[in-house]
Every structure is written in C-alpha cells, then in structure tokens.
Protein backbone atom coordinates (compact mmCIF):
# COMPACT_ATOMS: atom_id res chain seq x y z
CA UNK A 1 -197.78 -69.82 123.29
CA UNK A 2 -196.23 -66.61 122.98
CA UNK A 3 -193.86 -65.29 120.17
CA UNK A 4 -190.73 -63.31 120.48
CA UNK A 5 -190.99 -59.21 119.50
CA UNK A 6 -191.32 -59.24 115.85
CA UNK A 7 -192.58 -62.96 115.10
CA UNK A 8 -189.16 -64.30 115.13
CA UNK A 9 -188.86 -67.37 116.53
CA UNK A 10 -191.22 -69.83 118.77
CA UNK A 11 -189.09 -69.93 121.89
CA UNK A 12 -189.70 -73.43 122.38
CA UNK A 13 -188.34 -75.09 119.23
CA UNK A 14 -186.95 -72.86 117.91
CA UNK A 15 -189.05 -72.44 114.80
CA UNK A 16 -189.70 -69.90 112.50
CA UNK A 17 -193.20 -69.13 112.41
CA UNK A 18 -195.50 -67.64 109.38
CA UNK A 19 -195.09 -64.39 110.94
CA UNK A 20 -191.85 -64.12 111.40
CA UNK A 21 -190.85 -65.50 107.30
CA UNK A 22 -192.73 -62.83 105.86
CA UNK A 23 -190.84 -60.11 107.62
CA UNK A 24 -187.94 -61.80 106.61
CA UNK A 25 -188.68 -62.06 103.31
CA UNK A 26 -189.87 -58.14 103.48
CA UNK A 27 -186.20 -57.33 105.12
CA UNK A 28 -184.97 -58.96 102.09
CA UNK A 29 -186.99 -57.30 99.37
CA UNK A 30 -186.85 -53.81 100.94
CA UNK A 31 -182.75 -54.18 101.10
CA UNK A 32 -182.74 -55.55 97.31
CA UNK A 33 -185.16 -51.84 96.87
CA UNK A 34 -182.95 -49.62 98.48
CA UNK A 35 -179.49 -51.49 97.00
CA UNK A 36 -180.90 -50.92 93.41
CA UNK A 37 -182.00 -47.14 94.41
CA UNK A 38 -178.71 -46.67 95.30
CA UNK A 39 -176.62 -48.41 92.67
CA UNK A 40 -178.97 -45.94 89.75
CA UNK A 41 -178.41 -42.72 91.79
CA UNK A 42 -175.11 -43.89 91.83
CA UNK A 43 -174.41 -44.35 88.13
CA UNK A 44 -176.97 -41.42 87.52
CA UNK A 45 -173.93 -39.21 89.23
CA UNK A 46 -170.88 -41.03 87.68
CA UNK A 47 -172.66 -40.09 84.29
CA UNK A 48 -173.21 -36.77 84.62
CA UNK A 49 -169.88 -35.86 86.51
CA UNK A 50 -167.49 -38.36 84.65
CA UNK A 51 -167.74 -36.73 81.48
CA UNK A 52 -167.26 -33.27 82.90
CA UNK A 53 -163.90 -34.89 84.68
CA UNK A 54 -162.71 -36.62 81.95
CA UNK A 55 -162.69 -33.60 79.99
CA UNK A 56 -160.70 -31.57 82.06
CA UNK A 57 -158.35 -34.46 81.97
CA UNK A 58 -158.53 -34.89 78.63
CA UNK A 59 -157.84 -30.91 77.18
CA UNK A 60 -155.16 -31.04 80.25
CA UNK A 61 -153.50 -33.68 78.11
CA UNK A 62 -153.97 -32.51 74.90
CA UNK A 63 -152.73 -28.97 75.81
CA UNK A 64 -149.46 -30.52 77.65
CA UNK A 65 -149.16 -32.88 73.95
CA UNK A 66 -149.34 -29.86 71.61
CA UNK A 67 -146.65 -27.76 73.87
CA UNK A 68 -144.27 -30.55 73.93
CA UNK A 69 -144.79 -31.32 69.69
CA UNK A 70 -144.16 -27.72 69.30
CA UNK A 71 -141.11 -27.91 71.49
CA UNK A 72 -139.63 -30.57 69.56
CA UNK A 73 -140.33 -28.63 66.07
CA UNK A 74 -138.11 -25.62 68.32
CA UNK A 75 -135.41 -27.84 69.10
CA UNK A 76 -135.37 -29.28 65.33
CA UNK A 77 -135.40 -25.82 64.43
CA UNK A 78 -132.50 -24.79 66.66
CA UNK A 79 -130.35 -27.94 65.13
CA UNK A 80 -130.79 -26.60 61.42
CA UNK A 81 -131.96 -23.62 60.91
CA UNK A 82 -132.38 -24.14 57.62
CA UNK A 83 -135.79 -25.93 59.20
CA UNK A 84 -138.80 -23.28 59.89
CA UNK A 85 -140.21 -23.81 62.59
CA UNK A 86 -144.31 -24.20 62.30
CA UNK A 87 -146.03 -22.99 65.33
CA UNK A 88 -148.73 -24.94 66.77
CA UNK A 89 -151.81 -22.99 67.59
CA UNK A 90 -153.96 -24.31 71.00
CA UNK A 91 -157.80 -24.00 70.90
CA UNK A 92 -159.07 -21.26 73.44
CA UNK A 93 -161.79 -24.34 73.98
CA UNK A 94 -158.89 -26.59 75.10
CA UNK A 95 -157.10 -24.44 77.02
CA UNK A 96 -160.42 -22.80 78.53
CA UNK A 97 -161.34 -26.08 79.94
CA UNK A 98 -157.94 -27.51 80.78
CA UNK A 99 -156.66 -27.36 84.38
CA UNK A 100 -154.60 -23.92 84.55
CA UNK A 101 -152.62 -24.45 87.91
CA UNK A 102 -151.50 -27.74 86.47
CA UNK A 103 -150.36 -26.60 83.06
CA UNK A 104 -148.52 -23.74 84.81
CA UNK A 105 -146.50 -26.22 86.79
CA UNK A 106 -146.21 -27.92 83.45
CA UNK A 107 -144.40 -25.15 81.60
CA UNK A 108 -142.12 -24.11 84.46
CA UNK A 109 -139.33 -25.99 82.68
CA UNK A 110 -139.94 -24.55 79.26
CA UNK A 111 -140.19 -20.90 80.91
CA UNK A 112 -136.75 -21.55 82.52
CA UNK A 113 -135.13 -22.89 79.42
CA UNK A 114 -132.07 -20.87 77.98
CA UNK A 115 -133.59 -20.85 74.57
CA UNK A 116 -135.32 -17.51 74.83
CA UNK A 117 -138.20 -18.37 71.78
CA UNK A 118 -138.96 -22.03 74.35
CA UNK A 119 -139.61 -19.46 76.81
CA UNK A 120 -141.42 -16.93 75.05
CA UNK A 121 -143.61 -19.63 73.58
CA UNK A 122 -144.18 -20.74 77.21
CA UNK A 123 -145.20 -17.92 78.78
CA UNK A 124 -147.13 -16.34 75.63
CA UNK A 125 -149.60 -19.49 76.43
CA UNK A 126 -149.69 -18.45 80.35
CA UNK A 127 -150.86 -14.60 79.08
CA UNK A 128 -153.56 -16.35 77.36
CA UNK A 129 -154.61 -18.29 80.22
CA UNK A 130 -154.96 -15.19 82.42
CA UNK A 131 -157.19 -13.88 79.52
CA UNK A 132 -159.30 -17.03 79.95
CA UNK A 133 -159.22 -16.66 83.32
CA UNK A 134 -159.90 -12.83 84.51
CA UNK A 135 -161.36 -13.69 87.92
CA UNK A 136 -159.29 -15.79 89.29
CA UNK A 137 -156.69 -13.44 90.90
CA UNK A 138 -154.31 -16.04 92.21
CA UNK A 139 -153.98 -17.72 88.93
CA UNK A 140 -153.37 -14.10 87.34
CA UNK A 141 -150.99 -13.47 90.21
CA UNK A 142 -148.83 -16.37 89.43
CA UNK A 143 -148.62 -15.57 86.08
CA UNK A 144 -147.60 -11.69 86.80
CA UNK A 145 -144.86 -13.06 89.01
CA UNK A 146 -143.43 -15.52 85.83
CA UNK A 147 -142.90 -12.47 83.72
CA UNK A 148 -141.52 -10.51 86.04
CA UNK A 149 -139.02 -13.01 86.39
CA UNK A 150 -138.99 -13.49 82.86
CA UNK A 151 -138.15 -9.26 82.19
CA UNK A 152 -135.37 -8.71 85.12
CA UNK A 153 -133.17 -11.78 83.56
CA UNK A 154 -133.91 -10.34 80.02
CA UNK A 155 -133.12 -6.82 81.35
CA UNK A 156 -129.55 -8.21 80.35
CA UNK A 157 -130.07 -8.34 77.01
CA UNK A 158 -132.57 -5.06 77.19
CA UNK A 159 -135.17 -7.47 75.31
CA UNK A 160 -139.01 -5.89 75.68
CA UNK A 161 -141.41 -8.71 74.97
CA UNK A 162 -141.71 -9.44 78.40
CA UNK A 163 -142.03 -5.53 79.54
CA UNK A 164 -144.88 -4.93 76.75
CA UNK A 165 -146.92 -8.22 78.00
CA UNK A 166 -147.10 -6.54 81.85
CA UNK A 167 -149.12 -3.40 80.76
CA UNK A 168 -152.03 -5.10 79.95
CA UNK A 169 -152.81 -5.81 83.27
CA UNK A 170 -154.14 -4.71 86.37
CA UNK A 171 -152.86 -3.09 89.85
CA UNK A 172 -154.68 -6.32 91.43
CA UNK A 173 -152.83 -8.43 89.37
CA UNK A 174 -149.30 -7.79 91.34
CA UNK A 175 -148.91 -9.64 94.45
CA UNK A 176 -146.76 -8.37 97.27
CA UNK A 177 -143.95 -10.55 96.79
CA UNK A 178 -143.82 -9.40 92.80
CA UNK A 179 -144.25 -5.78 93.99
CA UNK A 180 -141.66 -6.68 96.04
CA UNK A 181 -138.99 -7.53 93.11
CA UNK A 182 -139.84 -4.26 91.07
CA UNK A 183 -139.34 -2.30 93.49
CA UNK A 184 -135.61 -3.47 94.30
CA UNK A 185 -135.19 -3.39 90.86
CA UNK A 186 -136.48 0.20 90.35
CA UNK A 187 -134.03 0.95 93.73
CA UNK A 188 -131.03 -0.61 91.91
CA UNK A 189 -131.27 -0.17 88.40
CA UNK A 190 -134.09 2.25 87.13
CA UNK A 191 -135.13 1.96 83.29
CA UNK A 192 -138.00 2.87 81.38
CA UNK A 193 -139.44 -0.33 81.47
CA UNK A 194 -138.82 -1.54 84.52
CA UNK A 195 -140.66 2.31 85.94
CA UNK A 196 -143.76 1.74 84.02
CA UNK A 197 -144.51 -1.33 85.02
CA UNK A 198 -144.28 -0.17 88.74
CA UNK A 199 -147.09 2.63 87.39
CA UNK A 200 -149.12 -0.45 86.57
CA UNK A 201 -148.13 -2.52 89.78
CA UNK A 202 -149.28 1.06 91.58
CA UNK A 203 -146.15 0.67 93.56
CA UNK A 204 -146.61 4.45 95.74
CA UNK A 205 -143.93 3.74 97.76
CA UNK A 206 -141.36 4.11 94.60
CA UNK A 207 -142.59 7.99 93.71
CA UNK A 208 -139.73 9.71 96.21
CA UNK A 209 -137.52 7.26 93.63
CA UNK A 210 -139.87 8.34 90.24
CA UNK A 211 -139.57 12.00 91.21
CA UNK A 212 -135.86 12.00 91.70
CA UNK A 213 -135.41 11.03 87.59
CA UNK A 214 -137.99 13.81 86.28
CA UNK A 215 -136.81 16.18 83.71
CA UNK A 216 -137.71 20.11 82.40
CA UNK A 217 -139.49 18.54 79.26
CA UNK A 218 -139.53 22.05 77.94
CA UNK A 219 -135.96 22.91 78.83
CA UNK A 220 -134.86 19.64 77.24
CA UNK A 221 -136.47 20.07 73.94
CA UNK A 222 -134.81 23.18 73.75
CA UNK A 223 -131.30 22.02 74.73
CA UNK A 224 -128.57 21.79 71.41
CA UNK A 225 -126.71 18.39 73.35
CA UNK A 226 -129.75 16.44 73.93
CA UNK A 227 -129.32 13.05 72.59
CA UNK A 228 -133.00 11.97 72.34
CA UNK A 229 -137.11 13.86 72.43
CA UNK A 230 -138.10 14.48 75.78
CA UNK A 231 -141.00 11.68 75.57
CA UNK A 232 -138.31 8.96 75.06
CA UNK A 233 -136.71 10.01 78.23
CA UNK A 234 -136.74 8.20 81.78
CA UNK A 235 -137.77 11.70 83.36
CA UNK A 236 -141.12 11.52 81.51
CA UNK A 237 -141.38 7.56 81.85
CA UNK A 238 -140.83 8.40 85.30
CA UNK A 239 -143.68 11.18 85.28
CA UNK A 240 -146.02 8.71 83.07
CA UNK A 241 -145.45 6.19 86.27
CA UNK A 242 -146.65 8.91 88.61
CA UNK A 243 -149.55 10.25 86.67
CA UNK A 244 -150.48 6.10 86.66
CA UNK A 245 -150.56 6.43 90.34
CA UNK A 246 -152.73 8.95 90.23
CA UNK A 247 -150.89 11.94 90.84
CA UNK A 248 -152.70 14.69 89.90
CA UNK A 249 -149.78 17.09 89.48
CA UNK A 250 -148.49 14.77 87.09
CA UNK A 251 -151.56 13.97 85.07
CA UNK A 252 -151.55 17.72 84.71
CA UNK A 253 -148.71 18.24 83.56
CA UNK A 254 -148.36 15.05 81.14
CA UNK A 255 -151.49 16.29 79.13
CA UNK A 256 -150.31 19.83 78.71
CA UNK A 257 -147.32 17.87 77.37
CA UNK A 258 -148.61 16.10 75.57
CA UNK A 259 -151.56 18.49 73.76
CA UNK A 260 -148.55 21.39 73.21
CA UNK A 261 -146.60 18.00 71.00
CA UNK A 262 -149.91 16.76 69.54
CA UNK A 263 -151.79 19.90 68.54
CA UNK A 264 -148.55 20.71 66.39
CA UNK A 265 -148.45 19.88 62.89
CA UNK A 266 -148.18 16.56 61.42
CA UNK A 267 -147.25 14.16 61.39
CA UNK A 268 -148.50 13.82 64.77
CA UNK A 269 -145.91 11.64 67.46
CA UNK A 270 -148.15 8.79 67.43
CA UNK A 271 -145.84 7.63 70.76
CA UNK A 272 -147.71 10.13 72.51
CA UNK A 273 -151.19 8.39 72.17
CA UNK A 274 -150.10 5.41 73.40
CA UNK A 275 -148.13 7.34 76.74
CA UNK A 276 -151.45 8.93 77.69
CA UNK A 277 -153.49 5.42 77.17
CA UNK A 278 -150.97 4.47 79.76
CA UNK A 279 -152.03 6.80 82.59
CA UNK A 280 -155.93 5.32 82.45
CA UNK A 281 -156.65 8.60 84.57
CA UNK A 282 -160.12 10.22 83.32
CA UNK A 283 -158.45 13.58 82.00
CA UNK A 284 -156.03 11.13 79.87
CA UNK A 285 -159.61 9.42 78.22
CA UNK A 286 -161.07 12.94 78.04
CA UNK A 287 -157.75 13.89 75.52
CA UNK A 288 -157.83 10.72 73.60
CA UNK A 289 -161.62 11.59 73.05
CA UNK A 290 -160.92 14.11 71.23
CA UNK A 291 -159.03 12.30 68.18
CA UNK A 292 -161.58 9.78 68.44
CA UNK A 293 -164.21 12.68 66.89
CA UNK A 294 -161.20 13.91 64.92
CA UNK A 295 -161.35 13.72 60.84
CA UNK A 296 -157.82 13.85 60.38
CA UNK A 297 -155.70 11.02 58.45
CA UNK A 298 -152.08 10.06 59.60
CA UNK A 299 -149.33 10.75 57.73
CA UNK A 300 -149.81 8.56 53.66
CA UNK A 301 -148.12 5.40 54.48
CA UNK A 302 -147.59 4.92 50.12
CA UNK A 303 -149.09 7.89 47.88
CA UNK A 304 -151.93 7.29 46.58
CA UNK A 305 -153.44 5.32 49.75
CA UNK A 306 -154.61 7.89 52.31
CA UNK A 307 -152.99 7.53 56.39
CA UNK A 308 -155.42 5.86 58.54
CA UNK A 309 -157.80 8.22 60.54
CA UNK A 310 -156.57 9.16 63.38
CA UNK A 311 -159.87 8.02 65.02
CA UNK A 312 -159.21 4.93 63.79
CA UNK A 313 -155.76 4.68 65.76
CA UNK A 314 -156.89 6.17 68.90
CA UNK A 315 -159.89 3.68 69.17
CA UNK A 316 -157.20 0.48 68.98
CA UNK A 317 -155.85 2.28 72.31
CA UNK A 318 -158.78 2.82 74.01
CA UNK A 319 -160.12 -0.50 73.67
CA UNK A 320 -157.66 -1.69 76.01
CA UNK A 321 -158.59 1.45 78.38
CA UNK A 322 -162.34 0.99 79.00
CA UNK A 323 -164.54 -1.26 80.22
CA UNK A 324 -167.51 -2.01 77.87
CA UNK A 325 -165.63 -0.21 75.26
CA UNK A 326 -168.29 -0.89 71.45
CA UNK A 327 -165.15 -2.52 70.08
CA UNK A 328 -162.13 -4.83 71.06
CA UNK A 329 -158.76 -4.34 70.15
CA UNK A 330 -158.54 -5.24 66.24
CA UNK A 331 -154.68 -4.17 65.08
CA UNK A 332 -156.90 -0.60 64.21
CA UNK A 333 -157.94 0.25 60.58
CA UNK A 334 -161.41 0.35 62.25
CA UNK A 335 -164.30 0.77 59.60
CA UNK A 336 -165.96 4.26 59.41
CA UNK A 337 -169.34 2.51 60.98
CA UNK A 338 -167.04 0.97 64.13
CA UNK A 339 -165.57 4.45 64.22
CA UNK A 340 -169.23 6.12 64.12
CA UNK A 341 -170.17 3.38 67.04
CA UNK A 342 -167.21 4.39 69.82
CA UNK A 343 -168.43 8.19 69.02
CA UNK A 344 -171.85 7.59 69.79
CA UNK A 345 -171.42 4.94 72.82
CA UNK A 346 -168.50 7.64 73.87
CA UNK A 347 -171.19 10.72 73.80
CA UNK A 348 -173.30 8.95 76.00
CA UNK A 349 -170.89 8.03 78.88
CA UNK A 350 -171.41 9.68 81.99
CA UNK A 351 -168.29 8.29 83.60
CA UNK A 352 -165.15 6.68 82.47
CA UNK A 353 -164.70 2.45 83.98
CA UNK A 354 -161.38 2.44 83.97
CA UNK A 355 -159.15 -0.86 83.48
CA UNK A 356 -156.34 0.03 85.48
C-alpha cells in the first residue's frame, strides 16, 4: 500500500493514517507557536511606541488648551479692561515634545487676529519653538516668514516687537521667498528696521540700495540743523547692514566710529555696544573684548548704588554673539566670578564661532 507525499491520506479509503495525524497535529501546534510569537512581539512594540505617540498627542493637546484659555482671559480682558489679564505660561517640556508643524497651523488664526497682544502672544510662542527647535531649518524658516509678515503690516503703526524678535536669528534662517519680501520692502520703503534685518537675512543684492542712504557720520555730528546723533540715523543703519554682510570697508569704518564715540567720556552711548554686537564680524568681537576686561562702571543709576560694570553689560551682548560663549544671556548684572569666567574662556580663544 503506498501513502500519498507527506502521510496524508491512504488513497484507497480515504483515511487518515497515523502518519499523516501527527503532522497535522504538528501544523497545528507550530501555527498556535508562531501566532503567539507574533501577537507578544506585537504588543512588545505597541508598548514601547504607544506611549511615545500618545505623548506627542497628548502635550499637542495640552499646548493647543492653554493657548486657547489664555485667549479667552485676552478677549475678557479686551471686554473690561478693568480685568488684568493673567498670562498663562507653557512648559518648555510640553512644548518641546508637542508636534511643532501642527501647533503652527494651529496659531495661524491667532497670528492673523486684529488684536495686536492675540498676535503677539501667538507668535512669541512660535520664537520659542524655533529655540526648541534649532536644527530643523524648515520649521525655523516658517517661523521667520510669520514675523516678517507680522513687521511689514505693523510697519503701519512703526511698532518694533516684531523687528527686535528677527535679529536673533540666523542668515539660514531666511528662505528665498522671505528674502524675497524684504527686499521689496527695502526697494519701496527703506527704514531702519526693515535695513537691519536684511543685514541679518544677508540680502547682498540690496547693498547698491544700503549704499545709496549712507551718511558723513563726521560731517553730521558737526552739522547745527541735524535733528538726531549720527548712530540713530538710516545712513549708519544702512552701513551697520553692510558691515553685517561682511563688507570690510564698512566694518572698518563702523569701528573707528564707533571707538572715536566710545573712548569719549562718560557716560558711554551704550547704543553703540549693541550696533557693533550686530555686525558679528571678528573685528566687531575683538572691540567688544575690550570692555569685557574693562573696570569701568556705567553711569550711577541712584547715588549711592554704583553703575553696573561695563563688563558686565558687554557680556549680556556677547552671549548672543558666540557660540560656546561661558554664559547665556541673563538680563546682565553678571557676578564678578561670571565676569572673571568670559575673561578667561575669552583669553583662550583662538578664533571667534560666530552666530550670524
């Protein structure tokens, strides 16, 4: 009698024989195995990932909850305003692990709302999501483009918030569309802020339109009609811009500027500081340098408290100049021993990483 391939049944009646049971039953078992294999590998995965999923989900929600309570306390606030309106602070935790592209979409009606304090609130919370998120340049990008949007409608009402919160960033930060918009801006109607943040957006092909504004600092501070100091100007906005952009002309002459104002006596035009923080060129860090090892004391604030050191001031700027700078920005009045740190770590630098 002969069986068929794999014991499975006798061909004539049909039959199963001993053979063919127990691979049957084996089939069985092995299938049951591999089923239960896969069903713990399965819920092995669904435990480790869910949680990480949910939680995204999760701060997603609870950041989109707290912006809309806040909004309401805004509104309430706008109705009497008698009512004070009590901010609502968002955990860097929460918004860290939230889901930025989704929260951005979120507060695209709250950064077009007429209400300029809804829309300041809004984008305030999209700054510190590009601070979260430094290396992602398309999330940084998108965020760039919202203020920029934000500062040409508030150019009508010549508000700076906006114009302040584009310094801190980077040339990389501006994409080509954005670059795009300052640039016809700059071409139509030219102000001070609107031509340093093309310095920061490294916009070269607006220096024929930079150069055209300049001024004779010199002849200027000399001149009985002048309505303003030359380093309020547009001409020496305009020449900040360029020496931004790394022309070395202009660097030049913005630090001889700026040393003949500062080596004067006080009070010293603390303005000044902050315009050569704003070139990030190496000679600019090699003149703020110098205050840094500087003993002096600003001007007495209330006699008999003593001004703040100098060093002290300059620091607060160059925090937000250098990479791996000892000390982050603080809102100054830097201890003598965080003072004694950035001279030290500042001695020792062969070469300045510039943030720019």
């Amino acid at each position: 009698m002969r069986f068929a391939e794999n014991g499975c049944r006798n061909k004539k009646n049909g039959k199963l024989s001993g053979k063919s049971i127990l691979a049957r039953l084996n089939i069985g078992v092995n299938m049951k195995i591999k089923l239960l294999v896969i069903s713990v590998m399965l819920f092995a995965t669904i435990t480790m990932i869910g949680p990480s999923l949910g939680s995204e989900t999760e701060h997603t929600s609870k950041v989109k909850s707290l912006v809309q309570q806040e909004n309401i306390r805004i509104q309430r606030h706008i109705r009497n305003s008698n009512e004070p309106v009590n901010f609502i602070w968002i955990d860097d935790k929460d918004l860290a692990k939230a889901d930025a592209n989704e929260i951005i979409t979120f507060l695209k009606p709250y950064k077009e709302d007429d209400t300029f304090l809804i829309k300041e609130r809004a984008i305030k919370l999209e700054l510190r999501l590009a601070a979260l998120h430094q290396q992602d340049r398309i999330l940084r990008q998108k965020i760039v483009d919202d203020i920029v949007d934000a500062q040409l409608e508030l150019n009508k009402i010549l508000n700076p918030h906006p114009y302040k919160w584009l310094l801190g960033f980077m040339a990389k930060d501006f994409g080509s569309e954005t670059k795009a918009k300052l640039f016809d801006e700059l071409k139509k109607r030219p102000n001070k802020q609107i031509i340093e943040i093309c310095g920061v957006a490294d916009i070269k092909e607006g220096l024929p339109l930079l150069k055209e504004l300049f001024i004779d600092e010199i002849a200027y501070a000399t001149d009985p009609n002048r309505h303003t100091q030359w380093y309020l100007t547009i001409g020496w906005s305009a020449r900040l811009a360029c020496a931004r952009m790394g022309v070395q002309k202009d660097i030049k002459r913005c630090i001889e500027l700026a040393e003949l104002e500062l080596n004067g006596k006080p009070p010293r035009i603390l303005h000044l500081f902050h315009d050569i923080g704003y070139i990030r060129q190496p000679e600019a860090i090699d003149l703020l340098m110098k205050y840094v090892f500087s003993d002096e004391r600003l001007s007495e604030v209330s006699p008999p408290v003593p001004g703040e050191p100098v060093a002290s001031y300059v620091i607060d700027i160059l925090a937000e100049c250098l990479r791996d700078f000892p000390v982050k920005k603080g809102g100054r009045r830097y201890k003598q021993e965080k003072i004694e740190l950035c001279r030290k770590w500042m001695s020792e630098q062969t070469e300045w990483k510039i943030i720019r």
